[in-house]
Protein backbone atom coordinates (compact mmCIF):
# COMPACT_ATOMS: atom_id res chain seq x y z
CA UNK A 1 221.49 3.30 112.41
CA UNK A 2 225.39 4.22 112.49
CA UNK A 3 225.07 7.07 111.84
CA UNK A 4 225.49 10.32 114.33
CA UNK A 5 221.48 10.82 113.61
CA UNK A 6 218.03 9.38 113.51
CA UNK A 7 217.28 8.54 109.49
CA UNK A 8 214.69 10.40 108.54
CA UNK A 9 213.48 7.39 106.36
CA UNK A 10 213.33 4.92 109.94
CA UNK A 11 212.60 8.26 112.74
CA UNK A 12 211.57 5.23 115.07
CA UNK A 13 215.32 3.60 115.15
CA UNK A 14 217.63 5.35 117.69
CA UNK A 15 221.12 6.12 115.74
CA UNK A 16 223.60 4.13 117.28
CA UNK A 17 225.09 7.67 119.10
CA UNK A 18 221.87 7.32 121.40
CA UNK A 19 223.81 4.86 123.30
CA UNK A 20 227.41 5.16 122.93
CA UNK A 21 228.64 8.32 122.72
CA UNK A 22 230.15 9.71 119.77
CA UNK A 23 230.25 6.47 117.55
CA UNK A 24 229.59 7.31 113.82
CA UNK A 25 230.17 5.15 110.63
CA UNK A 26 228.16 6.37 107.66
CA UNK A 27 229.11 5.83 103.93
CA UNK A 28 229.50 8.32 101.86
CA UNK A 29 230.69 9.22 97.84
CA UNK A 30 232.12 11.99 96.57
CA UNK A 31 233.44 13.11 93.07
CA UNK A 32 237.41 12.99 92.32
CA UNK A 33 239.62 13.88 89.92
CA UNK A 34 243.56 13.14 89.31
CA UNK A 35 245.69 15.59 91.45
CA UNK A 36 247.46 17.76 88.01
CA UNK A 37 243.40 18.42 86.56
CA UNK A 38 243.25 22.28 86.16
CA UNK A 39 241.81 24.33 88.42
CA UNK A 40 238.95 25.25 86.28
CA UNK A 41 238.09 21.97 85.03
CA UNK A 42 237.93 20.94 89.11
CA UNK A 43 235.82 24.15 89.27
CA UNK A 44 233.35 23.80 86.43
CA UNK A 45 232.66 20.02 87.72
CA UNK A 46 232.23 21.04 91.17
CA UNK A 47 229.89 23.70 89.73
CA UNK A 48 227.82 21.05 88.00
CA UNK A 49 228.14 18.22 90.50
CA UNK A 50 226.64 20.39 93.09
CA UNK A 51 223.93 21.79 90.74
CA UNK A 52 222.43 18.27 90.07
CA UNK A 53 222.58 17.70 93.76
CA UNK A 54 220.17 20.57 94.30
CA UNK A 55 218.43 19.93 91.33
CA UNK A 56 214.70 18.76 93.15
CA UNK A 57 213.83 15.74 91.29
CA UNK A 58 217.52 13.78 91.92
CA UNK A 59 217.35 15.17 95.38
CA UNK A 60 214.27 13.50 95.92
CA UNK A 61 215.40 10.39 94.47
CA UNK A 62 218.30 10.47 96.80
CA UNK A 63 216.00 10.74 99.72
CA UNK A 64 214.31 8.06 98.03
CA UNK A 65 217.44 5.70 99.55
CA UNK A 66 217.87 8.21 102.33
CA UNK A 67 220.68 9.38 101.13
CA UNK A 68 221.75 13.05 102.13
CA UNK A 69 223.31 15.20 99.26
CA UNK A 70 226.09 17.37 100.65
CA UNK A 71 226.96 19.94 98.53
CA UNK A 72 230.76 21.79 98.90
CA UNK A 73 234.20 22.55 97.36
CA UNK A 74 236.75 20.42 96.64
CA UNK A 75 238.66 21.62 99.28
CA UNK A 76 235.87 20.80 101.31
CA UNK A 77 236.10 17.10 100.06
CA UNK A 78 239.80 17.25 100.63
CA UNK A 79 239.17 17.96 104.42
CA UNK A 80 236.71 15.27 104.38
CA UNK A 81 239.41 12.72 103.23
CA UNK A 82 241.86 13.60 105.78
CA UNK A 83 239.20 13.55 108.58
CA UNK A 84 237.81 10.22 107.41
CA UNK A 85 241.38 8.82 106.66
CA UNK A 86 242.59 10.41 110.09
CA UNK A 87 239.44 8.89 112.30
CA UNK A 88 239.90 4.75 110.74
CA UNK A 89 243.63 4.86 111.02
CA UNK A 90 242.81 5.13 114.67
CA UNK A 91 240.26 2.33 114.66
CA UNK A 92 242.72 0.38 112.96
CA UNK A 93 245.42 1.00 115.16
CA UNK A 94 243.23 0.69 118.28
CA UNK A 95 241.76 -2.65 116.84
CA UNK A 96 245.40 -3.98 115.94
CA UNK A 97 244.31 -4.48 112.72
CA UNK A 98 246.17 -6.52 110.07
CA UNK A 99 246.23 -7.40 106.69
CA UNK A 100 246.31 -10.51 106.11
């Protein structure tokens, strides 16, 4: 598992954390819109996004594929990008990473 815990799906296989410290790669989706979309059309679908994900039956499909919904803003998302953008441009850097 790459992610930073245990999957509740496998208990038995040790997250990859267990044995080097701090390592985490999980994939994850969230729900965009173009940067000018009102503020209350970003609301309303935040609103309803996070409804369905708390909505039992898809949440137990999700689980289904051990998939975790997180529920938030969009700010929250926004933070999200930056952290996720932030933490792989130092992979890449680290790695020397090219395109090709």
């Amino acid at each position: 598992m790459t992610s930073a815990q245990r999957s509740a799906a496998l208990p038995d296989v040790p997250a990859i954390a267990e044995f080097v410290p701090s390592y985490e790669a999980s994939a994850w989706y969230g729900v965009g819109c173009p940067k000018n979309t009102p503020t209350e059309i970003v609301k309303n679908l935040n609103r309803e996004v996070n409804a369905s994900l708390a909505d039992p039956t898809l949440k137990g499909r999700l689980t289904e594929f051990d998939a975790v919904p997180l529920v938030g803003s969009a700010l929250e998302l926004g933070a999200l990008l930056v952290d996720e953008t932030e933490k792989w441009r130092r992979v890449v850097k680290f790695a020397s990473i090219k395109l090709e």
